[in-house]
Protein backbone atom coordinates (compact mmCIF):
# COMPACT_ATOMS: atom_id res chain seq x y z
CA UNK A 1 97.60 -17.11 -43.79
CA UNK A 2 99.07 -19.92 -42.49
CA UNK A 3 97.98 -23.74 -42.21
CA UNK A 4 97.80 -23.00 -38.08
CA UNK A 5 96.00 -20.30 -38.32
CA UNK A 6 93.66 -21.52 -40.48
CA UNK A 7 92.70 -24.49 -38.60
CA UNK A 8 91.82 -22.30 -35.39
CA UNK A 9 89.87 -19.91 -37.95
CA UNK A 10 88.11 -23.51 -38.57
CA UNK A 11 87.92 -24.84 -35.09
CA UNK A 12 86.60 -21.18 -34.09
CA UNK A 13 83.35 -21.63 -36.69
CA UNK A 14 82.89 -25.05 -35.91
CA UNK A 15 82.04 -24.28 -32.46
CA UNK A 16 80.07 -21.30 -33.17
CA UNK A 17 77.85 -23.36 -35.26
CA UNK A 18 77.75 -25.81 -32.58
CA UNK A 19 76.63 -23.45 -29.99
CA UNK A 20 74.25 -22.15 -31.96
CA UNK A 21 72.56 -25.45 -32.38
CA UNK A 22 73.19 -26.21 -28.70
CA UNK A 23 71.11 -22.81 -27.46
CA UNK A 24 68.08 -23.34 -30.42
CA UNK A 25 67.82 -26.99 -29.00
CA UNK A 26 67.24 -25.85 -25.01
CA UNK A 27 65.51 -22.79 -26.15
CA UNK A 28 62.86 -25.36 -27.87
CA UNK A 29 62.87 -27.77 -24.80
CA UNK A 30 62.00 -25.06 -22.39
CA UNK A 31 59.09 -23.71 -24.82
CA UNK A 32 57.51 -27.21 -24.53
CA UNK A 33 58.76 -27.90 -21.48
CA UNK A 34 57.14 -24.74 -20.23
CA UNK A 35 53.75 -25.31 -22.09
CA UNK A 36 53.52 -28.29 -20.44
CA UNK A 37 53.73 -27.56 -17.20
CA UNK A 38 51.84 -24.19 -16.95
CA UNK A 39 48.60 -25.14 -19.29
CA UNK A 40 46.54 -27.21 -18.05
CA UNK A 41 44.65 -28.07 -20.95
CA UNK A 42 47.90 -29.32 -22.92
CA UNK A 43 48.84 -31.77 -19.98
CA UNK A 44 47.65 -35.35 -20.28
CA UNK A 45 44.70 -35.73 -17.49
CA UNK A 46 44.45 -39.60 -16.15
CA UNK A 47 41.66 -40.91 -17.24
CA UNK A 48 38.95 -42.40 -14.50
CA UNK A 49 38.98 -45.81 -14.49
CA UNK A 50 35.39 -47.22 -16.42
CA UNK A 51 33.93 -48.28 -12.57
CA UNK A 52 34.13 -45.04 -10.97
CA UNK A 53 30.85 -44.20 -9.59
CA UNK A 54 29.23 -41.56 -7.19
CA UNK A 55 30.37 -44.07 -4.15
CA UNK A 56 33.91 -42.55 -5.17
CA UNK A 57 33.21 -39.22 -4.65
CA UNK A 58 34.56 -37.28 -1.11
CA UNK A 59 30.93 -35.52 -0.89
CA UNK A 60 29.07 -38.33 -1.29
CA UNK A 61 30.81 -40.37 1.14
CA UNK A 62 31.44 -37.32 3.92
CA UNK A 63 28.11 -35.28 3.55
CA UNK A 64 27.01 -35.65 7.61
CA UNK A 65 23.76 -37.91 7.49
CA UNK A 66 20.61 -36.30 9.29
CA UNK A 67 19.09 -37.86 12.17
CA UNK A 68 16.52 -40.36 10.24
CA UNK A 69 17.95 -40.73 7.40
CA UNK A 70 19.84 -43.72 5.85
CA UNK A 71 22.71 -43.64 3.91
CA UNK A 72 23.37 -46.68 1.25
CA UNK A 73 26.86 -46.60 0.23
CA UNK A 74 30.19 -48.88 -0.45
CA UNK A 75 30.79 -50.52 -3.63
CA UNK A 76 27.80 -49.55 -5.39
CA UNK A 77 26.90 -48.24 -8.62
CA UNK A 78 23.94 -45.94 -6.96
CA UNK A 79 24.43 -44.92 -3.72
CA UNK A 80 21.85 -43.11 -1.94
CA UNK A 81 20.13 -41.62 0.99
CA UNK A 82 16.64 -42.83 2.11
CA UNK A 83 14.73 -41.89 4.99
CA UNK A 84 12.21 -43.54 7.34
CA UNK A 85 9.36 -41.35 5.55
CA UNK A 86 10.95 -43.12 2.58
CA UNK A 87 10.62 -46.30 2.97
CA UNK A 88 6.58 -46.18 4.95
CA UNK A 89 5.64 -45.63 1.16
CA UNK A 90 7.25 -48.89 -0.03
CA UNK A 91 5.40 -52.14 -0.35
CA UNK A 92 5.69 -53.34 3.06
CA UNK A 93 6.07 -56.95 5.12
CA UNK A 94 5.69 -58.07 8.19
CA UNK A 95 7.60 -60.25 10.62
CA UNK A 96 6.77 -61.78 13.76
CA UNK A 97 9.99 -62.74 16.05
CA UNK A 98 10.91 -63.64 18.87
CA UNK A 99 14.71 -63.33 20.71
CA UNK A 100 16.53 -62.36 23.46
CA UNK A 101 18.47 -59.44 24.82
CA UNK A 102 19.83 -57.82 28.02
CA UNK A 103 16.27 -56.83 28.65
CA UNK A 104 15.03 -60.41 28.69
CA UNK A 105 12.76 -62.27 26.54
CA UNK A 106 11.13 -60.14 23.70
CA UNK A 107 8.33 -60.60 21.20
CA UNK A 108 7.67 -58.25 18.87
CA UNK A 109 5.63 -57.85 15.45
CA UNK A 110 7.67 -55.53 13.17
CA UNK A 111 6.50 -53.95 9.66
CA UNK A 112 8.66 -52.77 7.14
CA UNK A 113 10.49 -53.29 4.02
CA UNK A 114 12.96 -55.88 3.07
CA UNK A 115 16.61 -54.92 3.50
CA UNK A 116 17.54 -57.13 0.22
CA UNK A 117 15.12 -54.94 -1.80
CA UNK A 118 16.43 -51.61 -0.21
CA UNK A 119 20.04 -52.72 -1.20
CA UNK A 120 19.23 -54.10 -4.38
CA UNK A 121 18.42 -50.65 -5.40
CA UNK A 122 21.83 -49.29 -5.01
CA UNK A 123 23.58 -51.82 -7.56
CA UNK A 124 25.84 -53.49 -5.68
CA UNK A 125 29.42 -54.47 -7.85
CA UNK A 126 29.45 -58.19 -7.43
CA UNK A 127 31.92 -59.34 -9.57
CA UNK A 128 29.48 -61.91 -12.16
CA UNK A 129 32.76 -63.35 -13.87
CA UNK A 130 32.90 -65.02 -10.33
CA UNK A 131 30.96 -68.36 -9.49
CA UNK A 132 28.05 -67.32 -7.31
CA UNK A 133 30.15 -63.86 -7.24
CA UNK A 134 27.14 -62.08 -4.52
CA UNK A 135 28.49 -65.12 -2.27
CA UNK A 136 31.63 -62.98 -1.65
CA UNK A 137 29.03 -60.12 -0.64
CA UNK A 138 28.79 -58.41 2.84
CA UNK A 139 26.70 -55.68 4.41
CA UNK A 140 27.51 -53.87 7.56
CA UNK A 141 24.41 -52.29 9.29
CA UNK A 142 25.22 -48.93 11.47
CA UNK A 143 23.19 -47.75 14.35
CA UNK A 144 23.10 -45.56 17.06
CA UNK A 145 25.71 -44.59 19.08
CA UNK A 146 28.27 -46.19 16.49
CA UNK A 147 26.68 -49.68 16.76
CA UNK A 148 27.53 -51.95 14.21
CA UNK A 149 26.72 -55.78 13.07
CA UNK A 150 27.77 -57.33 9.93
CA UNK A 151 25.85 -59.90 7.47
CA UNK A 152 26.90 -62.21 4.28
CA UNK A 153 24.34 -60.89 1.59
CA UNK A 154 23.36 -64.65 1.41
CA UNK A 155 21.53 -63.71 4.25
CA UNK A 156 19.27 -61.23 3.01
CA UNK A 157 18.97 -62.68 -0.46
CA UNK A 158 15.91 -64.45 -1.10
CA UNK A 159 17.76 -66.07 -3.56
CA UNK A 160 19.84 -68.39 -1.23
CA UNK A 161 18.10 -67.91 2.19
CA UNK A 162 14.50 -68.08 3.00
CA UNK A 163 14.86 -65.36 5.79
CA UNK A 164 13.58 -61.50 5.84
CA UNK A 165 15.21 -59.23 7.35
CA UNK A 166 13.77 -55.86 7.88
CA UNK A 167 14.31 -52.33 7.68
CA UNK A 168 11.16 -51.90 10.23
CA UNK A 169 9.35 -48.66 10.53
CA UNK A 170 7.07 -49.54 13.63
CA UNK A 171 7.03 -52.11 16.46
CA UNK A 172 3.96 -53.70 17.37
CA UNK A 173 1.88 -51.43 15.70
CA UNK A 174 3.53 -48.21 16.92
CA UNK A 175 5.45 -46.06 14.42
CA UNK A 176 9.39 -45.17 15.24
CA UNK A 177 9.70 -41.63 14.99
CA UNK A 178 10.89 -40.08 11.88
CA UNK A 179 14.26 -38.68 13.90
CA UNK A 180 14.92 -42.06 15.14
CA UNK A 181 15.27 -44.08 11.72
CA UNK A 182 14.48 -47.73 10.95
CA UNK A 183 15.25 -50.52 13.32
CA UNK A 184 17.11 -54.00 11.56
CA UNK A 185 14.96 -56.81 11.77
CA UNK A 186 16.94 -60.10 11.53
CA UNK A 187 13.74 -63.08 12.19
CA UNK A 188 16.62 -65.88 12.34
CA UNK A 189 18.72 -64.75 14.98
CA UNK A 190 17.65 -66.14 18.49
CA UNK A 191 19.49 -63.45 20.07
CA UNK A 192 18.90 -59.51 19.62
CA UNK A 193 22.64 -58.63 18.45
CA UNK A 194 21.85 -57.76 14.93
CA UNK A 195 18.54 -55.79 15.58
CA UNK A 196 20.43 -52.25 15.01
CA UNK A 197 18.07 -49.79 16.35
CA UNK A 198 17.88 -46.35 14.39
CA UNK A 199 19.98 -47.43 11.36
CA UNK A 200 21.98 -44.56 9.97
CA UNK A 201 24.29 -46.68 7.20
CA UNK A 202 24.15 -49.40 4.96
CA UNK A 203 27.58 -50.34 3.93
CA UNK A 204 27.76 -52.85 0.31
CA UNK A 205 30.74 -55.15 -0.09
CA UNK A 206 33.09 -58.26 -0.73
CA UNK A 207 35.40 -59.68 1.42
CA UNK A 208 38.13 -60.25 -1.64
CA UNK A 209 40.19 -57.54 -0.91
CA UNK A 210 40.51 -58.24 2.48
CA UNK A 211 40.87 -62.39 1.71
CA UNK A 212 43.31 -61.65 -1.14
CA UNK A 213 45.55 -58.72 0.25
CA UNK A 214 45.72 -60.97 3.82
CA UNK A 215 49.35 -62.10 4.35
């Protein structure tokens, strides 16, 4: 044999060998590659972040609402649903207000139960690492017809404000009807703006993301 045709007898198994290792190498890579992909218990799932509450979830935040019921939702740690039935069996306060409106003067006695203590149930996620963090706290109040008035939770808290505003279940002594839902009660305002009749949502909030995302 000679020294040429050696080497190429050389080369030839050189290459063979690297081939081999070449096809063993992609054949591996496409077994994992493949288990990856197709089993769904081998992938890596992302993990919810430690906040994530019922608010977050699509059915809880696009289940229609019935006529009379209210729906307490935003950032919350327990949303829920109450209804005008609901609240009649809570402890129960009374406010006597007067204000105006496109109808004219109007002075009414209203019963029902305060809004802070209807909220208050739902957890709302102030952030407490925050001076006065519930300060940064808003509530928007939605009515009939897509009506809509907003408060600072200031407001409502007995905490910082001596007022009480209402979820009312009657007027002057007569009952709304159970279809209708609760009417807002707001005994500070001088005009009847914020008085949402037949409240259908209680949004919870802060204003940072809106204050710190602004341009």
């Amino acid at each position: 044999m000679t020294q040429d045709e050696d080497r190429r007898r050389c080369a030839g198994r050189a290459s063979r060998r690297v081939a081999h290792v070449c096809a063993a190498t992609t054949a591996a890579l496409l077994i994992t590659s493949c288990g990856t992909a197709d089993d769904p218990k081998d992938a890596a799932a992302p993990s919810a972040p430690a906040s994530a509450s019922a608010s977050a979830s699509p059915k809880a935040s696009s289940a229609p609402i019935k006529p009379g019921e209210v729906r307490i939702a935003g950032e919350v740690d327990k949303p829920y649903t109450i209804t005008l039935a609901d609240l009649r069996t809570l402890p129960q306060a009374e406010a006597s207000v007067e204000f105006i409106s496109a109808k004219g003067d109007q002075k009414h006695t209203y019963q029902g139960v305060l809004l802070h203590e209807v909220l208050k149930a739902a957890q709302p996620r102030f952030d407490q690492s925050k001076k006065n963090g519930p300060l940064r706290g808003v509530v928007a109040a939605t009515g009939g017809g897509d009506y809509r008035a907003v408060f600072a939770w200031a407001e409502l808290d007995p905490g910082f404000a001596k007022s009480q505003i209402l979820l009312a279940v009657s007027e002057d002594g007569a009952a709304f009807e159970d279809s209708a839902g609760p009417r807002l009660v707001v005994p500070q305002d001088t005009r009847g703006g914020r008085y949402v009749s037949d409240v259908n949502q209680l949004w919870v909030g802060t204003v940072d993301p809106v204050v710190d995302g602004a341009h």
